[in-house]
PDB file of N, CA and C in Angstrom:
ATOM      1  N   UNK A   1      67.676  86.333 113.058  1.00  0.00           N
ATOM      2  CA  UNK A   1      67.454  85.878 114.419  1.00  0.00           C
ATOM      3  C   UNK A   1      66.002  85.464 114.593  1.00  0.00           C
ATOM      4  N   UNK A   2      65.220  86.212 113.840  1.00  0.00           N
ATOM      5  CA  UNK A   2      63.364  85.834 114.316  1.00  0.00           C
ATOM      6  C   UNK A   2      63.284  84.626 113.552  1.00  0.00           C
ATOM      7  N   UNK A   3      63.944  84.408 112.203  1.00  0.00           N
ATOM      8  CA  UNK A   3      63.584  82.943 111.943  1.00  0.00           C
ATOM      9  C   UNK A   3      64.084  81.974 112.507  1.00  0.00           C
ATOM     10  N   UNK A   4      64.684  82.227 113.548  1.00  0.00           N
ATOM     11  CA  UNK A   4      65.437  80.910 114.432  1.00  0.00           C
ATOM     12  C   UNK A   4      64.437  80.499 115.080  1.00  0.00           C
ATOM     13  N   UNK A   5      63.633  81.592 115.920  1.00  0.00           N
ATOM     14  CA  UNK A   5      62.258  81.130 116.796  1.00  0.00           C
ATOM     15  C   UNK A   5      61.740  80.092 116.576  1.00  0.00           C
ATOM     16  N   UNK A   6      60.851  79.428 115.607  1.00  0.00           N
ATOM     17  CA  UNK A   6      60.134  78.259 115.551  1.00  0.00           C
ATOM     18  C   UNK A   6      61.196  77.223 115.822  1.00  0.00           C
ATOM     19  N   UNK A   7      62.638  76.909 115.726  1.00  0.00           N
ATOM     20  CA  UNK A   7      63.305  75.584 115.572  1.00  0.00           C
ATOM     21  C   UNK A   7      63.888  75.892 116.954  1.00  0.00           C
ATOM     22  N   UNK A   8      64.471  76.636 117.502  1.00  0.00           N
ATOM     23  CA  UNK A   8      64.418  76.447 119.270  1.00  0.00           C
ATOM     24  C   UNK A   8      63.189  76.329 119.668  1.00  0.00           C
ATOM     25  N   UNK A   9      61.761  76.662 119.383  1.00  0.00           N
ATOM     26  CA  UNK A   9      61.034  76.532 120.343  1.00  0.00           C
ATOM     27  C   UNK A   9      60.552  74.606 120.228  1.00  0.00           C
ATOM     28  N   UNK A  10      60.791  74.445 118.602  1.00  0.00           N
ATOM     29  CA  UNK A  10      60.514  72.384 118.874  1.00  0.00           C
ATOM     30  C   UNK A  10      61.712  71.893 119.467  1.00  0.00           C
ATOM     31  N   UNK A  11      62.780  72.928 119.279  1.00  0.00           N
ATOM     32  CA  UNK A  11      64.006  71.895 120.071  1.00  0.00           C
ATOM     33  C   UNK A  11      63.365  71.743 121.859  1.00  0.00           C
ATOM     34  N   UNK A  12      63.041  73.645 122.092  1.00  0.00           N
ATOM     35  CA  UNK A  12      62.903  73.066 123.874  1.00  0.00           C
ATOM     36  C   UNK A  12      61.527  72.057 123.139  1.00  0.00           C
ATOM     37  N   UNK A  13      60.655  71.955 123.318  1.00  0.00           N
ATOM     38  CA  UNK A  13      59.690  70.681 123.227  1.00  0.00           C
ATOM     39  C   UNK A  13      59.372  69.545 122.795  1.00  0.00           C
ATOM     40  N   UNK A  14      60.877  68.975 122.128  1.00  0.00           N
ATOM     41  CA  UNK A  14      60.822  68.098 121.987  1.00  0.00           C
ATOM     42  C   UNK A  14      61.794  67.324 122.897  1.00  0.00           C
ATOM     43  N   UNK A  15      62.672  68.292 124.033  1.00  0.00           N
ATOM     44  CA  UNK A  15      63.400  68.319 124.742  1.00  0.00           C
ATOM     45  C   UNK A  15      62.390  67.905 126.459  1.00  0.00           C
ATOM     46  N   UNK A  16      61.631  68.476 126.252  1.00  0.00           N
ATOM     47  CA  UNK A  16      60.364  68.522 127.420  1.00  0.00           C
ATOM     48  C   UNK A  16      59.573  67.029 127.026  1.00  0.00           C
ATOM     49  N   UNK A  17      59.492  66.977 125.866  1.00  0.00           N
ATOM     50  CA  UNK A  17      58.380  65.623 125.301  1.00  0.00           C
ATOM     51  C   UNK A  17      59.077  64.367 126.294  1.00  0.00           C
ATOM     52  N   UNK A  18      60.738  64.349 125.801  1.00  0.00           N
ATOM     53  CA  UNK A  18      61.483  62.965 125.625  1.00  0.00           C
ATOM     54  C   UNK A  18      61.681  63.206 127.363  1.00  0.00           C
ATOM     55  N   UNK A  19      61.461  63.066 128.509  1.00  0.00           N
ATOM     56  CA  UNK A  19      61.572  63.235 129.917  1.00  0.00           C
ATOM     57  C   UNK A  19      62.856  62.328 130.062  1.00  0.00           C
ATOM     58  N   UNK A  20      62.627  62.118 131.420  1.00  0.00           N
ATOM     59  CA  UNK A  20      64.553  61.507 131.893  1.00  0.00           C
ATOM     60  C   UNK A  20      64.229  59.862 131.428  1.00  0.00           C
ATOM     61  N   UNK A  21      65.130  59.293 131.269  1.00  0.00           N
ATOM     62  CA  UNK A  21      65.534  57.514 131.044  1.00  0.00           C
ATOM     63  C   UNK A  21      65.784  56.749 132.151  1.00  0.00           C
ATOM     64  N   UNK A  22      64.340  55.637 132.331  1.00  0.00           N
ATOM     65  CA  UNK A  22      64.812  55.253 133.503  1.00  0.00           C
ATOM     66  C   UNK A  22      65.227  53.469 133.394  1.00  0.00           C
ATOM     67  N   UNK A  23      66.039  53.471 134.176  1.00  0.00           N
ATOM     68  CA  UNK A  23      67.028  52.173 134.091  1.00  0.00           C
ATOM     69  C   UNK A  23      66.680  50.988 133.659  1.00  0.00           C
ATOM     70  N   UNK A  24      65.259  50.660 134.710  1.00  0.00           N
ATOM     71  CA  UNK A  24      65.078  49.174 134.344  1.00  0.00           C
ATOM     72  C   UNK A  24      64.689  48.666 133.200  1.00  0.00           C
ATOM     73  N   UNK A  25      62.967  49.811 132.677  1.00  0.00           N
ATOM     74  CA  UNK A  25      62.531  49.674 131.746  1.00  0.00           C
ATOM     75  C   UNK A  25      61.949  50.715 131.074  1.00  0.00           C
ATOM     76  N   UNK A  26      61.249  49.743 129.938  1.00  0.00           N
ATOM     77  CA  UNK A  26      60.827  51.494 129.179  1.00  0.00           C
ATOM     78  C   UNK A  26      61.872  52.541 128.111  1.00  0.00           C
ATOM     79  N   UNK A  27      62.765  51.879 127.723  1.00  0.00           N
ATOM     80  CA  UNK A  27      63.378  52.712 126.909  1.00  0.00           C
ATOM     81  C   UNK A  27      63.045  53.473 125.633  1.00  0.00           C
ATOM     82  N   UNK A  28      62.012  52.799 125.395  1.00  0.00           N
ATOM     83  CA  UNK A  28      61.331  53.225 124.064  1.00  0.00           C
ATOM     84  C   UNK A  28      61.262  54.934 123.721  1.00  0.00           C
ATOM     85  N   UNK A  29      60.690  55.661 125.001  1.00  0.00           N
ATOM     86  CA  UNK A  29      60.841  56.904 125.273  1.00  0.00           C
ATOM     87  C   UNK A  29      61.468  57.912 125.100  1.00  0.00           C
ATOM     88  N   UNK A  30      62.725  57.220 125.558  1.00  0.00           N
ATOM     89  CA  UNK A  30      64.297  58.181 125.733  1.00  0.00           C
ATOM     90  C   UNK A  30      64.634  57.673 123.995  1.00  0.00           C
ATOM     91  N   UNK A  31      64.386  56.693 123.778  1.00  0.00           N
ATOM     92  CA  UNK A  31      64.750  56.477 122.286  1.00  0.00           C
ATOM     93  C   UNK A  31      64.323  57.141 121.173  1.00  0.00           C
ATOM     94  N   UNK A  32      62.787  57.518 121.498  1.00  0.00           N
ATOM     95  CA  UNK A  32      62.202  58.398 120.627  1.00  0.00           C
ATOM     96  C   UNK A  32      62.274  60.114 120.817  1.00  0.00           C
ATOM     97  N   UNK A  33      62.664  60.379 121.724  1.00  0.00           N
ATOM     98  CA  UNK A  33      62.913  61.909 122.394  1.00  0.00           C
ATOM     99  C   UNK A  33      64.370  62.591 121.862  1.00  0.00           C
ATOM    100  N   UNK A  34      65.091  61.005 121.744  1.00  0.00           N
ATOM    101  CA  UNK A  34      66.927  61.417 120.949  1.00  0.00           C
ATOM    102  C   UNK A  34      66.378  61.267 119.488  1.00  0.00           C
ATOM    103  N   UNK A  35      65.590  60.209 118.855  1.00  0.00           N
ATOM    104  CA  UNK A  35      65.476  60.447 117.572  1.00  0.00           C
ATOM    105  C   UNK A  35      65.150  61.707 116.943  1.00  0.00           C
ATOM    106  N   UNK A  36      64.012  62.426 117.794  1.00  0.00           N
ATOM    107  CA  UNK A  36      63.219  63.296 117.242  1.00  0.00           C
ATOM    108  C   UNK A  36      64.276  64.895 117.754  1.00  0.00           C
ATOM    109  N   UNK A  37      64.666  64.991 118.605  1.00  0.00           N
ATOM    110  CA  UNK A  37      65.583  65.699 119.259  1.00  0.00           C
ATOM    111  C   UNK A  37      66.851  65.847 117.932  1.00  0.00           C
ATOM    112  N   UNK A  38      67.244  65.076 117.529  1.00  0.00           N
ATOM    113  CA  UNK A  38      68.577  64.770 116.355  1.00  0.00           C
ATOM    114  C   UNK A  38      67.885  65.565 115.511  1.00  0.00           C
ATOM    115  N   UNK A  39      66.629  64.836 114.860  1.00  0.00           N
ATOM    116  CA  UNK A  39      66.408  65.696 113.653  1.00  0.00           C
ATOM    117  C   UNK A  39      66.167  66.876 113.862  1.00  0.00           C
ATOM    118  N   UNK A  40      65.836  67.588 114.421  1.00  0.00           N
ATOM    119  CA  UNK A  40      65.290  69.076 114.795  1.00  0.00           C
ATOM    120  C   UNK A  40      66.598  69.583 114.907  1.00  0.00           C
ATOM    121  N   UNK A  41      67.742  69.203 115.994  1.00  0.00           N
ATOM    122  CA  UNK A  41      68.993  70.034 115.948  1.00  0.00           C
ATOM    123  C   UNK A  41      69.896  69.742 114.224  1.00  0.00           C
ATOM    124  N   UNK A  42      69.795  68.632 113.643  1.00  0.00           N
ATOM    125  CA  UNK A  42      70.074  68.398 112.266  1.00  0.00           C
ATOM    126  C   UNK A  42      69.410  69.410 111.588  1.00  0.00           C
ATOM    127  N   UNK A  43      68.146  69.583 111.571  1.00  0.00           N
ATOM    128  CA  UNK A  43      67.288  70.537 110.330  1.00  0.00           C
ATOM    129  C   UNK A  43      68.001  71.973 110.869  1.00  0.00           C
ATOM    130  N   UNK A  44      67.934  72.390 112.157  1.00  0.00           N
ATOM    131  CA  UNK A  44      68.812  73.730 112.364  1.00  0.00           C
ATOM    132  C   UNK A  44      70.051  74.232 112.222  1.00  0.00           C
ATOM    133  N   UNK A  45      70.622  72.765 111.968  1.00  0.00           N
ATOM    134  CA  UNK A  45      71.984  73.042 111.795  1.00  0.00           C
ATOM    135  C   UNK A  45      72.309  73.290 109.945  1.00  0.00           C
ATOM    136  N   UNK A  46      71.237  72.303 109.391  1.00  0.00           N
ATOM    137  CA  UNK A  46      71.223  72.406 107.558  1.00  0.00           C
ATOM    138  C   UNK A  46      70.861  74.054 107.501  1.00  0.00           C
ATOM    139  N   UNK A  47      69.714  74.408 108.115  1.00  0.00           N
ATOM    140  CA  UNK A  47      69.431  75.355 107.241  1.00  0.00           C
ATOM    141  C   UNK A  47      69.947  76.519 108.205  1.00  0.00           C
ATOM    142  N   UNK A  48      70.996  76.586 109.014  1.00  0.00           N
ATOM    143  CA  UNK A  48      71.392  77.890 109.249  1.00  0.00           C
ATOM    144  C   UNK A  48      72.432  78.749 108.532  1.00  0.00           C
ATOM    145  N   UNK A  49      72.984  78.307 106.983  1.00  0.00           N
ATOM    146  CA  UNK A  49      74.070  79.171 106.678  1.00  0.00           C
ATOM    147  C   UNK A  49      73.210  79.252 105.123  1.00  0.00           C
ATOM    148  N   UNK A  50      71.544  78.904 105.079  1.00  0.00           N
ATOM    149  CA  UNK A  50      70.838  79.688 104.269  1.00  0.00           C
ATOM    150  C   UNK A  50      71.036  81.216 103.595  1.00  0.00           C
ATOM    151  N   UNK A  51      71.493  81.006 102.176  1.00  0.00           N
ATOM    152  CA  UNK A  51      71.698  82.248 101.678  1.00  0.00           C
ATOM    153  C   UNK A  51      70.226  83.257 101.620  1.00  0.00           C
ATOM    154  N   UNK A  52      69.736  84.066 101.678  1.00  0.00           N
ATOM    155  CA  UNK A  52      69.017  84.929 102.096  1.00  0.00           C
ATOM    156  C   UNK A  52      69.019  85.876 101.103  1.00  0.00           C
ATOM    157  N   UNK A  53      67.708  86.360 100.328  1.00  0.00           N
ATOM    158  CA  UNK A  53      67.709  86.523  98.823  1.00  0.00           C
ATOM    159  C   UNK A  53      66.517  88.094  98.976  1.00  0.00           C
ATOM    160  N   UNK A  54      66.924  89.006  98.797  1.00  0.00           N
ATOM    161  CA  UNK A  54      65.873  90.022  99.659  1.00  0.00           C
ATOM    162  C   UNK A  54      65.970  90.921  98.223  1.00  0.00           C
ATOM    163  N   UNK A  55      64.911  91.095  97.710  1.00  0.00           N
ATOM    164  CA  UNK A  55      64.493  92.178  96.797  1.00  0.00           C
ATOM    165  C   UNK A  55      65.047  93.544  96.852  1.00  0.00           C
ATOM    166  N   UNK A  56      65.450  94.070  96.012  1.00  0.00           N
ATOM    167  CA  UNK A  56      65.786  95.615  95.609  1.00  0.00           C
ATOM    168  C   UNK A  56      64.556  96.421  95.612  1.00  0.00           C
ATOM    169  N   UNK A  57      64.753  97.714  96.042  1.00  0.00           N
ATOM    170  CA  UNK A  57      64.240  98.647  96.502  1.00  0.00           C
ATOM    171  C   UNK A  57      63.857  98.930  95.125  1.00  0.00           C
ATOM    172  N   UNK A  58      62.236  99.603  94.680  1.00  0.00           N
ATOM    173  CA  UNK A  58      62.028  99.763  93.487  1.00  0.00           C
ATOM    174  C   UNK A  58      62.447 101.563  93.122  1.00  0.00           C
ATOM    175  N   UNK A  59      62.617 101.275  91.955  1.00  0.00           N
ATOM    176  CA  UNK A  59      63.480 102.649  91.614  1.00  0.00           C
ATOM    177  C   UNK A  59      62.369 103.960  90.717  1.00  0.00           C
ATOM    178  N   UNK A  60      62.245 104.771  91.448  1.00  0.00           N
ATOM    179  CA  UNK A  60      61.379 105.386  90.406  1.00  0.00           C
ATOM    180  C   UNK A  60      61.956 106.657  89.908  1.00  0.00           C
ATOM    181  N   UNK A  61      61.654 107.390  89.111  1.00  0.00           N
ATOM    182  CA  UNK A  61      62.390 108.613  87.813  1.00  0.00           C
ATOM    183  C   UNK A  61      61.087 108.993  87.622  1.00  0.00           C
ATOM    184  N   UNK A  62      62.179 110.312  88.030  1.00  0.00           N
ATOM    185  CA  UNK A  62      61.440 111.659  87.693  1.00  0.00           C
ATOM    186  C   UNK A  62      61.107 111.719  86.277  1.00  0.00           C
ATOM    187  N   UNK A  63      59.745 111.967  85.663  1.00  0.00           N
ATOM    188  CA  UNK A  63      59.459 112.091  84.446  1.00  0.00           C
ATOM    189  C   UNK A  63      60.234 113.570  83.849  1.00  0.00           C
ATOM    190  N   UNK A  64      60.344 113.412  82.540  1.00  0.00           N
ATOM    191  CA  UNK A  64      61.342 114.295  81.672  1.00  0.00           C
ATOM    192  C   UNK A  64      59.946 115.382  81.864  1.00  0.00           C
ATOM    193  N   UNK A  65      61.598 116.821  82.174  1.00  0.00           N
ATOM    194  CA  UNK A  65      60.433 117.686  81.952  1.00  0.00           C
ATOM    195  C   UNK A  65      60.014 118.222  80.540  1.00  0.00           C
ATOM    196  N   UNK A  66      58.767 118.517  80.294  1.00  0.00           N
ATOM    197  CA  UNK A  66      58.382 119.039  78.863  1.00  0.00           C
ATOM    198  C   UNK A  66      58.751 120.341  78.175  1.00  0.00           C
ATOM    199  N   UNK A  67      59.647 121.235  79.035  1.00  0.00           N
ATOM    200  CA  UNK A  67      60.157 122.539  78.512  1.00  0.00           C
ATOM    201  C   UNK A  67      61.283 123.335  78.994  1.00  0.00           C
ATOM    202  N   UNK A  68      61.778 123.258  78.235  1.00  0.00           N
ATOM    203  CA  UNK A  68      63.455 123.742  78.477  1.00  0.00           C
ATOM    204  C   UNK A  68      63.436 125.168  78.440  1.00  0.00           C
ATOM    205  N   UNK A  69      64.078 125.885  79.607  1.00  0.00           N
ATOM    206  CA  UNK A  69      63.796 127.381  79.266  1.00  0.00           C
ATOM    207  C   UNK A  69      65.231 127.640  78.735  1.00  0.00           C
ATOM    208  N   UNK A  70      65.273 128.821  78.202  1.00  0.00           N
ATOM    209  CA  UNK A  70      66.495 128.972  77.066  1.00  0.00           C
ATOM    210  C   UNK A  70      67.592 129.527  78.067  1.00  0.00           C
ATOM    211  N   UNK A  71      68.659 129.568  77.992  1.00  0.00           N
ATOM    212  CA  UNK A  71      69.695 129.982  78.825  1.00  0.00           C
ATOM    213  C   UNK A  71      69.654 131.251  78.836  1.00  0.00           C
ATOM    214  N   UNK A  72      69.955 132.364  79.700  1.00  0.00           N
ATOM    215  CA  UNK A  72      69.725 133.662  79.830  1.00  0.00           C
ATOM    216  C   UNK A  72      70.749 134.247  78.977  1.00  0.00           C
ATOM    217  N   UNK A  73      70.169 135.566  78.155  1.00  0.00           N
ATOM    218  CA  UNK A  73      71.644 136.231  77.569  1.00  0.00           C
ATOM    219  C   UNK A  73      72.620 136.601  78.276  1.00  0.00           C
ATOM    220  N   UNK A  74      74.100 136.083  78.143  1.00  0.00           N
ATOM    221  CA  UNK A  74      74.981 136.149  78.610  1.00  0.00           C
ATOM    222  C   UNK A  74      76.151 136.418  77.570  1.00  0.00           C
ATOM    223  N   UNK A  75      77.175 137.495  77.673  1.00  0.00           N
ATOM    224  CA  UNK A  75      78.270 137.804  76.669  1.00  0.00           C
ATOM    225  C   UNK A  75      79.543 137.504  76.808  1.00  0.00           C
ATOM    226  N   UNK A  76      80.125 136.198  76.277  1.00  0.00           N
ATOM    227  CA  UNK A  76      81.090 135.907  76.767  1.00  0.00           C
ATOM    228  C   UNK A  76      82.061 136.329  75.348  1.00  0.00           C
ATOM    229  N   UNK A  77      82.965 137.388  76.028  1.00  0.00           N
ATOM    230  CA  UNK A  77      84.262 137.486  75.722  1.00  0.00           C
ATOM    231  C   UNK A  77      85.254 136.595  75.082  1.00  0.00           C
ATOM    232  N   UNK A  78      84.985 136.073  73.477  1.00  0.00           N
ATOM    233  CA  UNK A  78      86.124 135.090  73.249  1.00  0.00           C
ATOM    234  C   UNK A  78      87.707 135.405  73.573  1.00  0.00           C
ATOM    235  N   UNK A  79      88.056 134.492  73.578  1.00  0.00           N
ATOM    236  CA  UNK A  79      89.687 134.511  74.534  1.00  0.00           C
ATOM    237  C   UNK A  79      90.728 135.240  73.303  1.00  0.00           C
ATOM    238  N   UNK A  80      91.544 136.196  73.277  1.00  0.00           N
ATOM    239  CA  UNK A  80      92.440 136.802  72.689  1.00  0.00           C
ATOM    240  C   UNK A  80      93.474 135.795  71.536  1.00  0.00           C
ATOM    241  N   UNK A  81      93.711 136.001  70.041  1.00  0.00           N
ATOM    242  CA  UNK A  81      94.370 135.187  69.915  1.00  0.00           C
ATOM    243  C   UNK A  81      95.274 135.768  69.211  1.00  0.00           C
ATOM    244  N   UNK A  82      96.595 135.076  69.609  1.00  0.00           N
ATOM    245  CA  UNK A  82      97.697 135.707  69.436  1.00  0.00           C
ATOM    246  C   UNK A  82      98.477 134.907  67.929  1.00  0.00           C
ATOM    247  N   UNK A  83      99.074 136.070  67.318  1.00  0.00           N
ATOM    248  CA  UNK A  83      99.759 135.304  66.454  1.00  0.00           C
ATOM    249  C   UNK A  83     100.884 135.638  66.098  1.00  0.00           C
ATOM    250  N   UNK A  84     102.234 134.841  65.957  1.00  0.00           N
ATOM    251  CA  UNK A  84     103.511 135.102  66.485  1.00  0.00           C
ATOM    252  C   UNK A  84     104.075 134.654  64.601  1.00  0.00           C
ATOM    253  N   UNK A  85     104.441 135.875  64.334  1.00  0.00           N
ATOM    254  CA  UNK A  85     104.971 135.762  62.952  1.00  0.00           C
ATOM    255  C   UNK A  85     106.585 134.945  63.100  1.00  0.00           C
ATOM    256  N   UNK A  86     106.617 134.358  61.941  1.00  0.00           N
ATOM    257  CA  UNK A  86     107.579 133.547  61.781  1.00  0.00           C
ATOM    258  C   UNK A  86     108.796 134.309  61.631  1.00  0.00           C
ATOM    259  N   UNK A  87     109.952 133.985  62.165  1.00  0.00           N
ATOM    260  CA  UNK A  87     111.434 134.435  62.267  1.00  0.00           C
ATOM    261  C   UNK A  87     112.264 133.737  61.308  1.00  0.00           C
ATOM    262  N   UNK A  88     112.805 134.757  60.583  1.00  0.00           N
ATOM    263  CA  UNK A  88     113.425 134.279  59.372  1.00  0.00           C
ATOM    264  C   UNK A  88     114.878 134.623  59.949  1.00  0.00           C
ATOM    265  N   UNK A  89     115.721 133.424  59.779  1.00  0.00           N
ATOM    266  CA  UNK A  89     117.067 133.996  59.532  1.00  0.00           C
ATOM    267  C   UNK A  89     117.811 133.788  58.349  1.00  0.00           C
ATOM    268  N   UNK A  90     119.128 135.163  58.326  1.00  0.00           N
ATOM    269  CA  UNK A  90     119.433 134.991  56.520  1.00  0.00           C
ATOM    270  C   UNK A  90     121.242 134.263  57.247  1.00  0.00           C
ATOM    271  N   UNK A  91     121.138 134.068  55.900  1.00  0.00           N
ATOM    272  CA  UNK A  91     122.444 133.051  56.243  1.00  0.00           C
ATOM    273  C   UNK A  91     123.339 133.627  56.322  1.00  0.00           C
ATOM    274  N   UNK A  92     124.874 133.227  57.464  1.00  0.00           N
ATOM    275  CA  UNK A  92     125.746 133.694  57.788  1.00  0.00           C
ATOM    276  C   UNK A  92     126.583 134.362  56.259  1.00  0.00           C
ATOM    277  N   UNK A  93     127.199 135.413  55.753  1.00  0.00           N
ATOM    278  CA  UNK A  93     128.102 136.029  54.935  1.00  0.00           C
ATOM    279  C   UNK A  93     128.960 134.961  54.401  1.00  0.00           C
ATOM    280  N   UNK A  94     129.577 134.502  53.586  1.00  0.00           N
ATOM    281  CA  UNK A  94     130.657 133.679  53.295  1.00  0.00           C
ATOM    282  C   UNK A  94     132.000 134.445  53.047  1.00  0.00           C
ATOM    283  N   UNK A  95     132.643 133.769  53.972  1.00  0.00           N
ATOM    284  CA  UNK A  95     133.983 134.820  53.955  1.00  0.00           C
ATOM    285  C   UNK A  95     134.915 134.077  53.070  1.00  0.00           C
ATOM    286  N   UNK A  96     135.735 134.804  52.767  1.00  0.00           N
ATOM    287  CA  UNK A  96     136.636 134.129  51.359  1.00  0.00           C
ATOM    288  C   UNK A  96     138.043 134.851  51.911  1.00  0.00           C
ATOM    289  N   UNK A  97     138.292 134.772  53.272  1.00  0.00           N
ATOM    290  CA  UNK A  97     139.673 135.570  53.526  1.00  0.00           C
ATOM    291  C   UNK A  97     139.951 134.483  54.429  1.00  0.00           C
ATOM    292  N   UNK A  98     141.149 134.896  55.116  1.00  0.00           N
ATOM    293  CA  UNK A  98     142.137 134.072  56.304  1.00  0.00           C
ATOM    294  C   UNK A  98     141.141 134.024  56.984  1.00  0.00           C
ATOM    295  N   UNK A  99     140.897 132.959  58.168  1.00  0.00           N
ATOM    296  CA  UNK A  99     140.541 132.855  59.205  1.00  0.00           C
ATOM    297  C   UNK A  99     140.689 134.044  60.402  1.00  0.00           C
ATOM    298  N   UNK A 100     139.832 134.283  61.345  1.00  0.00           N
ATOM    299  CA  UNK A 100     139.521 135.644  61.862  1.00  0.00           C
ATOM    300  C   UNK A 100     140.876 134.884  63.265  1.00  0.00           C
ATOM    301  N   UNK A 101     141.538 136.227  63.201  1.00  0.00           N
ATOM    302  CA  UNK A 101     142.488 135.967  64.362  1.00  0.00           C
ATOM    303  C   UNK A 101     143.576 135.680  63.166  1.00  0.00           C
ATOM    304  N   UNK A 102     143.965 135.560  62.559  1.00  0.00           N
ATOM    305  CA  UNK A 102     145.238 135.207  61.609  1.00  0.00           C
ATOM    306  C   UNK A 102     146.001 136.329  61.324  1.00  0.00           C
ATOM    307  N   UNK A 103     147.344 135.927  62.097  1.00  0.00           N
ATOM    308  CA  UNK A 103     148.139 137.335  61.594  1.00  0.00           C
ATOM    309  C   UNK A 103     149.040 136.737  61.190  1.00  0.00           C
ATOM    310  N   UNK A 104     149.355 135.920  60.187  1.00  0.00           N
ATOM    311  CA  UNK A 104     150.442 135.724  58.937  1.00  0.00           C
ATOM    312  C   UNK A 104     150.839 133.936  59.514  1.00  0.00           C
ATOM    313  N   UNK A 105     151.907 133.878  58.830  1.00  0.00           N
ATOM    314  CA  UNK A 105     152.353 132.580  58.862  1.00  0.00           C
ATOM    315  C   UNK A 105     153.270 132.281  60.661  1.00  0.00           C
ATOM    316  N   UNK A 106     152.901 130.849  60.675  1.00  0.00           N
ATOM    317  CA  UNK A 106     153.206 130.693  62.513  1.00  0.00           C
ATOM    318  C   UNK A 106     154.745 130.610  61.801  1.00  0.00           C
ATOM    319  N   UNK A 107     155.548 130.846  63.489  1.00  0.00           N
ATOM    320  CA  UNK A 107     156.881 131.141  63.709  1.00  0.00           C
ATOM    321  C   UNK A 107     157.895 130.178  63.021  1.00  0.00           C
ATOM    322  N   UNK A 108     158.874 130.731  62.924  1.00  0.00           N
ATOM    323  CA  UNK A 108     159.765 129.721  61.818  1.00  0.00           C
ATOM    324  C   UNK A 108     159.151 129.405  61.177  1.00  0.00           C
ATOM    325  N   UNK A 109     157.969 129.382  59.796  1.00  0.00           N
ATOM    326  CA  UNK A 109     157.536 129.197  58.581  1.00  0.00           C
ATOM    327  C   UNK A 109     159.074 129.637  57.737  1.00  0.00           C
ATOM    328  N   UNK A 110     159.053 130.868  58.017  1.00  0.00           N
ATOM    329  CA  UNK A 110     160.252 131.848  56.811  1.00  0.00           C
ATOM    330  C   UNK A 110     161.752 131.800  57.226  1.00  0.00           C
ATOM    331  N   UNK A 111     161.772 131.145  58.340  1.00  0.00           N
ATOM    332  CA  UNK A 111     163.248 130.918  58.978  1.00  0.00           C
ATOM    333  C   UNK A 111     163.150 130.688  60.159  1.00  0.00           C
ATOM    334  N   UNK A 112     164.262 131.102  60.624  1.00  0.00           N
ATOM    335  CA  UNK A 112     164.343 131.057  62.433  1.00  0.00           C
ATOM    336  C   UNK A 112     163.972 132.307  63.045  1.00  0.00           C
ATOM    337  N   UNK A 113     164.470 133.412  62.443  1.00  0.00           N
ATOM    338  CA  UNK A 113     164.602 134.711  62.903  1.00  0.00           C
ATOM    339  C   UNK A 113     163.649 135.795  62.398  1.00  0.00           C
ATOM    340  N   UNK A 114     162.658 135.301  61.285  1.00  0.00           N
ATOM    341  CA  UNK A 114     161.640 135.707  60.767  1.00  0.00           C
ATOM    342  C   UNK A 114     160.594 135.837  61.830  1.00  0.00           C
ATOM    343  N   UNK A 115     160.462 137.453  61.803  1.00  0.00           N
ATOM    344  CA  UNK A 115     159.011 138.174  62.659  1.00  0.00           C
ATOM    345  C   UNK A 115     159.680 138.465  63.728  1.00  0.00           C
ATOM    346  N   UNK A 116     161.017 138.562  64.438  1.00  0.00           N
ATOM    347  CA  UNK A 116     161.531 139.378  65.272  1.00  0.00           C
ATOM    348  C   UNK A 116     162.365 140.038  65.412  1.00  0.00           C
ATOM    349  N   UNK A 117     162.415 141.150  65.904  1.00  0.00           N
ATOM    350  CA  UNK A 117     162.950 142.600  65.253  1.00  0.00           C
ATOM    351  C   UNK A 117     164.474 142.567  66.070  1.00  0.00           C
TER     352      UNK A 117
END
């Protein structure tokens, strides 16, 4: 906004310079008051969407300090470790007989009347 100041203040005065236009004669005036009037609202109008370029804040750091104090004795407890012995299994028996639940040959194998009393 403060750099607008100087280009309104030639607009009002060049606005004040160029006075009113009068009919009969004399135009020269009003002719030179719109010329000069144009360029001034032209130059304000170019340079108002001026990109605006503003320096970074300078950065300063803390210098390294020169001595590290040692960490205080402290006893930390390593964490418990567990160890889970391996599970062996032995292999199922091999059976070499009838099937479990087998009570002899199914009905009518030996006849009709075989297995009931």
């Amino acid at each position: 906004m403060i750099r607008k100041v100087p280009t309104v203040a030639l607009l009002i005065g060049a606005l004040a310079i160029a006075g009113q236009a009068q009919a009969g004669h004399g135009n020269d005036a009003a002719v030179f008051g719109a010329i000069v009037g144009t360029a001034i609202v032209g130059s304000a109008l170019i340079n108002a969407n001026r990109p605006v370029y503003v320096a970074p804040q300078p950065v300063y750091y803390q210098p390294a300090p020169v001595y590290y104090a040692p960490p205080p004795p402290v006893y930390y407890q390593p964490a418990p470790v567990y160890v889970q012995q391996p599970i062996y299994y032995r292999p199922a028996p091999v059976y070499y007989g009838p099937p479990r639940g087998y009570y002899g040959p199914p009905r009518g194998y030996y006849g009709r009347h075989y297995g009931r009393w």
